[in-house]
Protein backbone atom coordinates (compact mmCIF):
# COMPACT_ATOMS: atom_id res chain seq x y z
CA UNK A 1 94.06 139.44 -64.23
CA UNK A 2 96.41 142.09 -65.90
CA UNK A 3 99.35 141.72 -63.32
CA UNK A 4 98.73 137.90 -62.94
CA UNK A 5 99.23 138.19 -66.86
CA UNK A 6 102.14 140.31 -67.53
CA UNK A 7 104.46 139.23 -64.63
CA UNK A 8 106.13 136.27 -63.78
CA UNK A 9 104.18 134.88 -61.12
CA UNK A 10 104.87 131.28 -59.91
CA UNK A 11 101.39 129.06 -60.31
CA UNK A 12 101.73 128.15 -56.44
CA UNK A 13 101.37 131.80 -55.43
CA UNK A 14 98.45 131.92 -57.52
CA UNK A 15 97.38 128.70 -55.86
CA UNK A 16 97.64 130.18 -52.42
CA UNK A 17 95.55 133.37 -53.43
CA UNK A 18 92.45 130.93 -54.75
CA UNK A 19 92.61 128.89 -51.00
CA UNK A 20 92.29 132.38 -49.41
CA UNK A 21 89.56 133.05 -51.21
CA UNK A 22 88.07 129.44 -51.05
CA UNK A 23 87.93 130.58 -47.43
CA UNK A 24 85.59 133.55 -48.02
CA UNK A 25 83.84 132.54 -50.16
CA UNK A 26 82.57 129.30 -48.55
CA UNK A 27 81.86 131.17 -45.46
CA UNK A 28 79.82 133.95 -47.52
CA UNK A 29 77.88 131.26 -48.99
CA UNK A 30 77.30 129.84 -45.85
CA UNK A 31 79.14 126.14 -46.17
CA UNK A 32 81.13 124.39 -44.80
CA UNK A 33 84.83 124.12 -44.71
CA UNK A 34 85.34 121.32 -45.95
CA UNK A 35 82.96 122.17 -48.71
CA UNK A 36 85.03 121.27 -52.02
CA UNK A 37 86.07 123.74 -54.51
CA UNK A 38 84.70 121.29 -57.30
CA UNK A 39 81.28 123.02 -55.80
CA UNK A 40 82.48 126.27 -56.40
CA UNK A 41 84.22 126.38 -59.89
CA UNK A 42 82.74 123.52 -62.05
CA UNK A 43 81.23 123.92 -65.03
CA UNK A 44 79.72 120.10 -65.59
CA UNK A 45 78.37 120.02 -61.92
CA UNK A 46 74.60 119.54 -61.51
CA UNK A 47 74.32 122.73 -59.54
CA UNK A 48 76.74 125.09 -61.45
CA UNK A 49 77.98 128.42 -59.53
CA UNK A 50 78.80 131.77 -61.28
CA UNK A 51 81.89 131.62 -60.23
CA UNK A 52 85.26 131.61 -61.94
CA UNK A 53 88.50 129.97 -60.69
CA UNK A 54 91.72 132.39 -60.55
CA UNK A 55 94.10 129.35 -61.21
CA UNK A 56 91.91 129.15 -64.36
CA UNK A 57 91.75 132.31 -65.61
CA UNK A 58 95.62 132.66 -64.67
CA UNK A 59 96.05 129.52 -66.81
CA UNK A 60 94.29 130.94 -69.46
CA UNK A 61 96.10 134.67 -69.62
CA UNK A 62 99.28 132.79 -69.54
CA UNK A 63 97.93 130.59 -72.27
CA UNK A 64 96.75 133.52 -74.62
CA UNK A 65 100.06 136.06 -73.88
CA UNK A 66 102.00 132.77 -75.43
CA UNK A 67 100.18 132.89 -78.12
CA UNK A 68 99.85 136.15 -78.66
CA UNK A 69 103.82 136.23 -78.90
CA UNK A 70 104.04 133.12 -81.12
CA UNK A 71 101.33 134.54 -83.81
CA UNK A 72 103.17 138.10 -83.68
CA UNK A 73 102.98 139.93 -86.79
CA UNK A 74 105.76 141.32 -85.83
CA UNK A 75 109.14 139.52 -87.11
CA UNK A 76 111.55 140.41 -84.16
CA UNK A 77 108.51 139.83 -81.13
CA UNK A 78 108.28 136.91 -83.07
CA UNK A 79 111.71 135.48 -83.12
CA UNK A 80 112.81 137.13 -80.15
CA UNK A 81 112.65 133.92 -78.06
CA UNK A 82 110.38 135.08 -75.24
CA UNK A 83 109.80 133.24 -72.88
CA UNK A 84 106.63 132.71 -69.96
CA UNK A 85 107.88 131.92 -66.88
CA UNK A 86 105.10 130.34 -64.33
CA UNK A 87 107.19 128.17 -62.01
CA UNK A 88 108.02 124.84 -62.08
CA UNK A 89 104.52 123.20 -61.50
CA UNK A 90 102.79 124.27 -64.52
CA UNK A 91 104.68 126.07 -67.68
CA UNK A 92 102.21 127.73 -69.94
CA UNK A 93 104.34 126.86 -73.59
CA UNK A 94 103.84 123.59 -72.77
CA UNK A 95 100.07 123.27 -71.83
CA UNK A 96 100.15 125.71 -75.29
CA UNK A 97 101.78 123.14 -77.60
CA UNK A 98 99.70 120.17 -76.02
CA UNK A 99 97.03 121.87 -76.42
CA UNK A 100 97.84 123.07 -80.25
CA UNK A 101 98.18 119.16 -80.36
CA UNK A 102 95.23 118.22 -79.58
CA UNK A 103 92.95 120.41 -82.10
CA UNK A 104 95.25 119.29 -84.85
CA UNK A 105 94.06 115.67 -83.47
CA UNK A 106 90.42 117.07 -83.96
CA UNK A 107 91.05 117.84 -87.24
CA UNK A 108 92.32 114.55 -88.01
CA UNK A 109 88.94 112.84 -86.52
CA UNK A 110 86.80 115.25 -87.68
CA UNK A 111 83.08 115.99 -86.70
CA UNK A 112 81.73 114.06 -83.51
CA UNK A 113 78.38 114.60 -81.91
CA UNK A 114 76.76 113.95 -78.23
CA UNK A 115 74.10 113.33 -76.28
CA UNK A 116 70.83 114.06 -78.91
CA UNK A 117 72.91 116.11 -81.61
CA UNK A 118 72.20 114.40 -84.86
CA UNK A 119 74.64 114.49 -88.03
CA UNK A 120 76.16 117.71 -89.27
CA UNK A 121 73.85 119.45 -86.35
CA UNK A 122 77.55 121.73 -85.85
CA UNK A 123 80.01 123.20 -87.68
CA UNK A 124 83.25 122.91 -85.87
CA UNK A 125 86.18 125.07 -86.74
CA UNK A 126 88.81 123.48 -87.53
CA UNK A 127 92.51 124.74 -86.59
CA UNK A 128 93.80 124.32 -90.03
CA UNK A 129 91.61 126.97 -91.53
CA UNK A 130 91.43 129.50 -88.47
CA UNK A 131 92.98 132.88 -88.25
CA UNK A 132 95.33 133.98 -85.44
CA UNK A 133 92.68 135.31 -83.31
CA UNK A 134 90.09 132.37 -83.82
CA UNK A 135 93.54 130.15 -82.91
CA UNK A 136 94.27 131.88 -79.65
CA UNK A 137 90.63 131.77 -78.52
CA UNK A 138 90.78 128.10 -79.71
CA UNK A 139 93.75 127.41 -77.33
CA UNK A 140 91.76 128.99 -74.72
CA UNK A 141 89.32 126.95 -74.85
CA UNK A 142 91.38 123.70 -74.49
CA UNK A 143 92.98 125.15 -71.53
CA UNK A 144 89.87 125.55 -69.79
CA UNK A 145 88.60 122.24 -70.74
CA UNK A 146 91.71 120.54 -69.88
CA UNK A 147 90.74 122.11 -66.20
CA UNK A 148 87.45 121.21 -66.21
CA UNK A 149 88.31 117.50 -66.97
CA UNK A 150 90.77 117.61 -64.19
CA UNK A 151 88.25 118.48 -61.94
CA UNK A 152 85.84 116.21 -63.25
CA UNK A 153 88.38 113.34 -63.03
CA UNK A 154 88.66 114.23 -58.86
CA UNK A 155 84.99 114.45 -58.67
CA UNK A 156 84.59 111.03 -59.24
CA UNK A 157 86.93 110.22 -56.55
CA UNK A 158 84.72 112.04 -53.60
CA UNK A 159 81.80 109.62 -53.79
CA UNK A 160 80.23 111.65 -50.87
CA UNK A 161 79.59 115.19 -51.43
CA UNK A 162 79.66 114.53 -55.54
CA UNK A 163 77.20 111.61 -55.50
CA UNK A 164 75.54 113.54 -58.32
CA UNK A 165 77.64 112.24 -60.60
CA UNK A 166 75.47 109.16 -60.63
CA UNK A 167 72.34 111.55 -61.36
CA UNK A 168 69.82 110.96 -64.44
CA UNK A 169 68.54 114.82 -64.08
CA UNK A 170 69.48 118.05 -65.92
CA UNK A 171 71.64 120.60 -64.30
CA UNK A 172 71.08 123.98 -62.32
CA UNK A 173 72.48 127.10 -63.50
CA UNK A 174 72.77 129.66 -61.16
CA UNK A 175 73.30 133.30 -62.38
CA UNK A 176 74.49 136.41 -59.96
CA UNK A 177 70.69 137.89 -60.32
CA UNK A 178 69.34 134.24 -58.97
CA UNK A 179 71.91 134.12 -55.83
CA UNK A 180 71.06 137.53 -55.14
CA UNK A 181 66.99 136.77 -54.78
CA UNK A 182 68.06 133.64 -53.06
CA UNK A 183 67.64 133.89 -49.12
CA UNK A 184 70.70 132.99 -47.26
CA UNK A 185 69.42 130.21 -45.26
CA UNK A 186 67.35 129.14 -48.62
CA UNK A 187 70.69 128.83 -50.47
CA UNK A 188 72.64 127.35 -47.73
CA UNK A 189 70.22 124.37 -47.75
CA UNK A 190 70.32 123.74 -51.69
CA UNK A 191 74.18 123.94 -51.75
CA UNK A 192 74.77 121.71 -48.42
CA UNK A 193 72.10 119.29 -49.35
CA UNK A 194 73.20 118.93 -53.02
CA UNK A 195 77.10 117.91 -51.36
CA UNK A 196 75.55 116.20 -48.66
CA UNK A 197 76.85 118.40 -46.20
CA UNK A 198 73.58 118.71 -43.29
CA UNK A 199 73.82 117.67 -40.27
CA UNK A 200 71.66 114.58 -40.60
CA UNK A 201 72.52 112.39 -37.70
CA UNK A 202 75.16 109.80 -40.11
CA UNK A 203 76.94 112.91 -41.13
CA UNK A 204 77.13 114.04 -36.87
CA UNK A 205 77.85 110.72 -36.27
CA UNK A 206 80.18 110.72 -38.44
CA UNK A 207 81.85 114.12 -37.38
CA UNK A 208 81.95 112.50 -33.70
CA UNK A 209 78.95 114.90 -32.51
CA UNK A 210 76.69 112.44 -31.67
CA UNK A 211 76.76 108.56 -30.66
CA UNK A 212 73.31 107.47 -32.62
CA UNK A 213 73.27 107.99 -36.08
CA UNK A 214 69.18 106.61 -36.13
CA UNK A 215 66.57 108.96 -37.77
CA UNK A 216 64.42 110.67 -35.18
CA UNK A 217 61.47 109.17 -36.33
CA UNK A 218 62.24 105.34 -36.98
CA UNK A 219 65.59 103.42 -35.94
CA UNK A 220 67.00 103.14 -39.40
CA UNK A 221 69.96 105.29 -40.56
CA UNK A 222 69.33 108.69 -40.50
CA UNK A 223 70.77 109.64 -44.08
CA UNK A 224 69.37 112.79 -45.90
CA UNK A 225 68.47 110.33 -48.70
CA UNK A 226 66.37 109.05 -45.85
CA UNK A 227 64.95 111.97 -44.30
CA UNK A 228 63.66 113.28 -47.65
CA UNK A 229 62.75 110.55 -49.23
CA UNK A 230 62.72 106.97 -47.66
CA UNK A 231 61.13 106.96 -43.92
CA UNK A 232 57.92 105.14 -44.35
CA UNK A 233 57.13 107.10 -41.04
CA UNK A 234 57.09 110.48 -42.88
CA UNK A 235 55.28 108.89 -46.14
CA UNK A 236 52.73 107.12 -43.29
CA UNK A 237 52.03 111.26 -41.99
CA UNK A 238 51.80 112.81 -45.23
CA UNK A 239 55.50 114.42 -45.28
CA UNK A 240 56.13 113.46 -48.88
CA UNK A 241 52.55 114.21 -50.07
CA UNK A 242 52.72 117.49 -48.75
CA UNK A 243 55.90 118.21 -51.13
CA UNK A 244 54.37 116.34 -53.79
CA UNK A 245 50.81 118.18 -53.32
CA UNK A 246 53.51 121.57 -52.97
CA UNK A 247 54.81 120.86 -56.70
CA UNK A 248 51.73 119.46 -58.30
CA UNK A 249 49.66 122.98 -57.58
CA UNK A 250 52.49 124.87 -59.17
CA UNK A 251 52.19 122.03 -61.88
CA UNK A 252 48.78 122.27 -62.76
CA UNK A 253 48.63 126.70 -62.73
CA UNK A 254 51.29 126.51 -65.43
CA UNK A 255 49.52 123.68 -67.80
CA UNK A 256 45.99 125.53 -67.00
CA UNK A 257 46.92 128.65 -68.27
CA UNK A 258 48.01 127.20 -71.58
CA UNK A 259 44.73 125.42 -71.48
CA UNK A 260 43.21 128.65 -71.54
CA UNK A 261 44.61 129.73 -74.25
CA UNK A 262 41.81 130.03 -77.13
CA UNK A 263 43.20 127.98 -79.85
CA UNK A 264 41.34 126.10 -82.81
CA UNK A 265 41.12 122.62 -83.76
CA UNK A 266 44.01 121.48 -86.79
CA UNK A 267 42.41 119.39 -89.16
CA UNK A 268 44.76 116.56 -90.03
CA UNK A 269 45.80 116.13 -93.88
CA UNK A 270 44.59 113.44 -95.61
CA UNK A 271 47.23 110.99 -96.93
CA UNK A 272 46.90 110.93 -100.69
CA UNK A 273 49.05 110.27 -103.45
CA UNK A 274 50.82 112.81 -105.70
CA UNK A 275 51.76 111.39 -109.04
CA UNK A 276 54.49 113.38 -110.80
CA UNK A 277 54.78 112.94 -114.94
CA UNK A 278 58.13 111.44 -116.40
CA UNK A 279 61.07 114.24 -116.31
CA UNK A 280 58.92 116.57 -113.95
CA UNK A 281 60.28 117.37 -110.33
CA UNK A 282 58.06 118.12 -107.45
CA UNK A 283 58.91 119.21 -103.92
CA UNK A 284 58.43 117.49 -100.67
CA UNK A 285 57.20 119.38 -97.71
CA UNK A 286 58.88 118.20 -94.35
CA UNK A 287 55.63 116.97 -92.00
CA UNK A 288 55.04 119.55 -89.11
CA UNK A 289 55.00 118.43 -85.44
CA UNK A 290 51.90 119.18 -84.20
CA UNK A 291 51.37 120.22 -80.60
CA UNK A 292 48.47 118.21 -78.56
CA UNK A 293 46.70 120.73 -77.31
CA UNK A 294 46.27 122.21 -80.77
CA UNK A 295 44.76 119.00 -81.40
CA UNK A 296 41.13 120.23 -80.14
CA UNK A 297 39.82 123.31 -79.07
CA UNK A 298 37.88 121.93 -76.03
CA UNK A 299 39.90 120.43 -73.50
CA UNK A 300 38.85 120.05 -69.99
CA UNK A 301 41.48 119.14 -67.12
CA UNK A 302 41.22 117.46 -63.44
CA UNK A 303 44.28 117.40 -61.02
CA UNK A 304 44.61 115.21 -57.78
CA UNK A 305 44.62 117.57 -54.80
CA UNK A 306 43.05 115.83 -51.92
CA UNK A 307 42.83 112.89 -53.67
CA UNK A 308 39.41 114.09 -55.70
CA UNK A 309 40.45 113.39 -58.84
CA UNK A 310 37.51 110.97 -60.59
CA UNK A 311 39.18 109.37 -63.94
CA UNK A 312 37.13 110.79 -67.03
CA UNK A 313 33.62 108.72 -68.17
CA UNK A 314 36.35 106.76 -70.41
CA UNK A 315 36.55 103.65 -68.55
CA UNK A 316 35.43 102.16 -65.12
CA UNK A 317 39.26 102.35 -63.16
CA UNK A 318 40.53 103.12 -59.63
CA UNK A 319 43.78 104.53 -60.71
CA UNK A 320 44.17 108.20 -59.89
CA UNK A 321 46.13 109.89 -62.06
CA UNK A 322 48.00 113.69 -60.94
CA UNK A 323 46.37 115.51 -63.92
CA UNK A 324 44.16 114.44 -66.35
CA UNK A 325 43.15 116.40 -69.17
CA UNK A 326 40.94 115.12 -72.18
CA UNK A 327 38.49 116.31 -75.31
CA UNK A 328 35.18 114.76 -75.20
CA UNK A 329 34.54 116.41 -78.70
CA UNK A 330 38.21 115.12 -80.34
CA UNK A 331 38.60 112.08 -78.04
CA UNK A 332 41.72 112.70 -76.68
CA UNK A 333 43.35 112.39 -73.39
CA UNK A 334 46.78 112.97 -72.17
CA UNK A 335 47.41 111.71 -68.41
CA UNK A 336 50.05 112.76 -66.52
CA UNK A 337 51.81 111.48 -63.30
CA UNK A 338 54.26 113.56 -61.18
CA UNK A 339 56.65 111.86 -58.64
CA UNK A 340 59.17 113.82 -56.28
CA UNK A 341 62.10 111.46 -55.87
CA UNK A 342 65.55 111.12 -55.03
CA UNK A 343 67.54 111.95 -57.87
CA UNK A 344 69.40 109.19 -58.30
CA UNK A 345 65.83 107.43 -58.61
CA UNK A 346 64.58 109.28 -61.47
CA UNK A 347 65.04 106.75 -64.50
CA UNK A 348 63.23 104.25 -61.43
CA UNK A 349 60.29 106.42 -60.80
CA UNK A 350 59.55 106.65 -64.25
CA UNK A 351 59.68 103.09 -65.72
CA UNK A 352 57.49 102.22 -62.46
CA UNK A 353 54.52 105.28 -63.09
CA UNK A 354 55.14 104.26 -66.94
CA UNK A 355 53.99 100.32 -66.36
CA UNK A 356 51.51 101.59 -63.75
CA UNK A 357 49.00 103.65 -66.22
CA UNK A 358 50.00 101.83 -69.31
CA UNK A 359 47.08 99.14 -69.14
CA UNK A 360 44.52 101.97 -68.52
CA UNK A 361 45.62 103.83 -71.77
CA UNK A 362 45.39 100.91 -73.86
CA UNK A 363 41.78 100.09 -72.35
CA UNK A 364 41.01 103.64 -73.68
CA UNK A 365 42.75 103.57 -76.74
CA UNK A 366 40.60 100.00 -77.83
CA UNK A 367 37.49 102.85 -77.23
CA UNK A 368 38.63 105.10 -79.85
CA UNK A 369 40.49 106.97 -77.93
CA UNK A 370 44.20 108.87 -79.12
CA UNK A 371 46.56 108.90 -75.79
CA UNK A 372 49.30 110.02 -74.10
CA UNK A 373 51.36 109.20 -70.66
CA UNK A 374 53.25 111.37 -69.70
CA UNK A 375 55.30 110.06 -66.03
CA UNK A 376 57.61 113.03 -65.17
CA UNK A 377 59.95 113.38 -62.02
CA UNK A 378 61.52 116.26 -60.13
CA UNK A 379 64.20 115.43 -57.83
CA UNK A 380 63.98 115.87 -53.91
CA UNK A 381 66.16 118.98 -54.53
CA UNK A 382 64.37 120.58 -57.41
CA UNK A 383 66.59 119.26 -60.10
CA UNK A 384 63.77 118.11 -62.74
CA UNK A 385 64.10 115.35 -65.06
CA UNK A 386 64.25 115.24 -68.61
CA UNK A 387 60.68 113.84 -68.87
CA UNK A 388 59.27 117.52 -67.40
CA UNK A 389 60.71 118.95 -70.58
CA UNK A 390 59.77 117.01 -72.89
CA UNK A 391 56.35 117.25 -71.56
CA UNK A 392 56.16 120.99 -71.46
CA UNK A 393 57.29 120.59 -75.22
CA UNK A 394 54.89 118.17 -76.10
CA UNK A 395 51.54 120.32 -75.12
CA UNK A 396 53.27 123.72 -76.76
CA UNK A 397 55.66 125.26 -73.54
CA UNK A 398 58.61 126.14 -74.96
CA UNK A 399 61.10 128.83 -75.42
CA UNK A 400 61.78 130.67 -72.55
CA UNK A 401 58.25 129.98 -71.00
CA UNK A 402 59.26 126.43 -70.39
CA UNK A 403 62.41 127.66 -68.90
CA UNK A 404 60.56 129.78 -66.23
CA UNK A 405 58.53 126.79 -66.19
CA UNK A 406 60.86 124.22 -65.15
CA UNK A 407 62.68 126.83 -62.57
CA UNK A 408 58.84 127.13 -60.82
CA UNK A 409 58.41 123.56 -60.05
CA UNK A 410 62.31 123.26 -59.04
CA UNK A 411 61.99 125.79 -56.50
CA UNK A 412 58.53 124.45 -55.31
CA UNK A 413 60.58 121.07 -54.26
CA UNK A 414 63.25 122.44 -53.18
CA UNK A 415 61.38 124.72 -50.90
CA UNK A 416 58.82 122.22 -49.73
CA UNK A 417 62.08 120.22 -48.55
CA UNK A 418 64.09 122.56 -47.17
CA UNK A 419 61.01 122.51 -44.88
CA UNK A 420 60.72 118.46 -44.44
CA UNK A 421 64.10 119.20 -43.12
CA UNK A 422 63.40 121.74 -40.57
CA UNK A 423 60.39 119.81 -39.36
CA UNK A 424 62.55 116.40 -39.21
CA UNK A 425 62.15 115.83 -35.48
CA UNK A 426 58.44 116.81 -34.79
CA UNK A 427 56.66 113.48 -34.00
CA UNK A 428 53.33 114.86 -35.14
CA UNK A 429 52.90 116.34 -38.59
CA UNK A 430 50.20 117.68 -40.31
CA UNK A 431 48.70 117.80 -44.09
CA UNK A 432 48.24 121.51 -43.39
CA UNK A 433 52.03 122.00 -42.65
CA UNK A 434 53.62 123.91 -45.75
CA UNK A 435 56.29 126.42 -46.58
């Protein structure tokens, strides 16, 4: 980035560079052509690449050497009237001022949160009260954000390769040590199937391959969404449960180990009253979130695997839960239902599974027993919902355990239907078929 820096080197050029390398770099990571460069450089996508874009690191260099000349210490660098030159599409002192303009603006509106963050969760700093280097990195940081919400605002635009913008499910970071372990043809399926990009028959009928875009199977459209997910005649052989029996052994090793783990039963406080005398103080402890499995120190656990699963002596029922794991001693019972959707089904899939079970936990809770339902849903492509984390959370998986976690039962979906796919035009199919 030095000599992209320190010259004066027209934005186009630069342009032209990053489309020769779009070229290499799609056909290292075995894509498409027409495969976007959204897929490549964002930073908001679902499935994020460890990839930077030279436009926007040019941008930024630019950015930070007008800065750097602006803040000067230096009295005659300073008022020497230097100037950036970087062509007539893009000039870096004015991206520079706009974006000076904007943190002043966020100084002016002060502290606003997102998603979960509650009130004074962050500290912003502010640009009135930064130094010169806390400034330029600032600046930075609005230039690269003013890229990212271009490409964000073009994503939204391509309604076929970036249908995940319509997603309920949290993202996939990919590092340079997880692309590496990745098999080629293993991460050419994720990245194609993510932006749409198979060769289901709608898309080849749609390139002009073939005349019939019907699934192979049945004679309704032969989408991906379909072939994973919607042909009754694949959920009529067993297709889906295979994948869903695929994820839901992965599921059940990683909440029987931390069954196994020997912990003892927490006694809970009794509520009483403290009375504090006139002009005294006391303190007030904040009340700890207890974890449910250190709720008893006997816990017993049954998981549907060919459909064996017997609901607990609780109450008479022919629901079969996934997993099912309860304390005689303690009475409690936590239930838990796993469902391998599309994932633009997610927030579906889980208001269904909640209303399913949600009579049968109130039959046990009138018998004295404490409950909890727990529907969670990882996507057809291994991008989990937020229910599987909060889950995890719930029965003590956290940190980077429930990281490693989550990445398990991702890459058990993802693998189970990168081989739904391959198998998509055998007629016959069998429960014993697996990756």
């Amino acid at each position: 980035m030095w000599p992209l820096m320190l010259y004066e080197i027209a934005v186009s050029t630069v342009e032209g560079f990053e489309r020769t390398i779009n070229r290499y770099l799609r056909r290292w990571l075995g894509v498409s052509p027409s495969f976007t460069s959204i897929g490549l450089y964002g930073r908001t996508n679902q499935l994020q690449l460890p990839i930077s874009s030279v436009v926007e690191e040019y941008k930024v260099a630019k950015a930070r050497m007008v800065v750097t000349l602006k803040e000067s210490s230096d009295d005659l660098i300073r008022m020497a009237g230097i100037e950036t030159r970087t062509g007539r599409k893009w000039s870096a002192s004015q991206a520079v001022s706009q974006a000076e303009s904007i943190l002043r603006h966020k100084d002016i509106v002060g502290t606003t949160t997102e998603g979960r963050q509650g009130l004074g969760m962050i500290k912003p700093q502010r640009w009135s009260t930064a130094d010169k280097r806390e400034r330029s990195q600032m600046v930075q940081k609005e230039i690269r954000a003013s890229e990212e919400e271009s490409r964000r605002a073009r994503s939204v635009e391509m309604g076929g390769q970036l249908a995940w913008n319509k997603w309920t499910t949290t993202e996939r970071k990919f590092t340079w040590a997880d692309i590496w372990q990745y098999e080629p043809l293993r991460l050419k399926f994720l990245l194609r199937s993510v932006y749409d990009l198979l060769p289901s028959p709608t898309n080849l009928h749609r390139w002009g391959l073939v005349e019939d875009p019907s699934c192979s199977l049945c004679n309704k459209p032969g989408t991906m969404e379909h072939i994973l997910s919607s042909c009754q005649t694949s959920l009529t052989q067993g297709r889906y449960r295979s994948r869903h029996d695929a994820v839901l052994r992965e599921l059940a090793d990683v909440l029987e180990r931390e069954r196994r783990k020997k912990r003892t039963a927490k006694k809970t406080a009794s509520t009483k009253i403290n009375f504090v005398k006139a002009g005294e103080t006391t303190t007030k402890q904040a009340p700890r979130n207890t974890l449910i499995l250190d709720e008893s120190d006997q816990w017993e656990m049954k998981v549907d695997l060919g459909k064996k699963l017997v609901f607990p002596e609780i109450v008479q029922t022919t629901l079969r839960p996934d997993i099912v794991i309860w304390s005689t001693k303690h009475k409690k019972l936590v239930t838990i239902e796993l469902t391998v959707p599309w994932e633009s089904r997610c927030d579906m899939a889980y208001e269904r599974q909640k209303a399913k079970y949600t009579d049968l936990l109130d039959q046990c809770s009138s018998r004295g027993w404490k409950t909890w339902l727990f529907p969670i849903e990882i996507g057809a492509r291994g991008f989990p919902a937020q229910s599987l984390w909060r889950m995890l959370s719930a029965l003590g998986i956290r940190g980077g355990e429930r990281k490693r976690a989550v990445g398990r039962l991702g890459q058990a979906a993802e693998i189970a239907s990168s081989w739904l796919w391959i198998k998509r035009e055998e007629k016959s199919w069998q429960l014993t078929t697996g990756p």
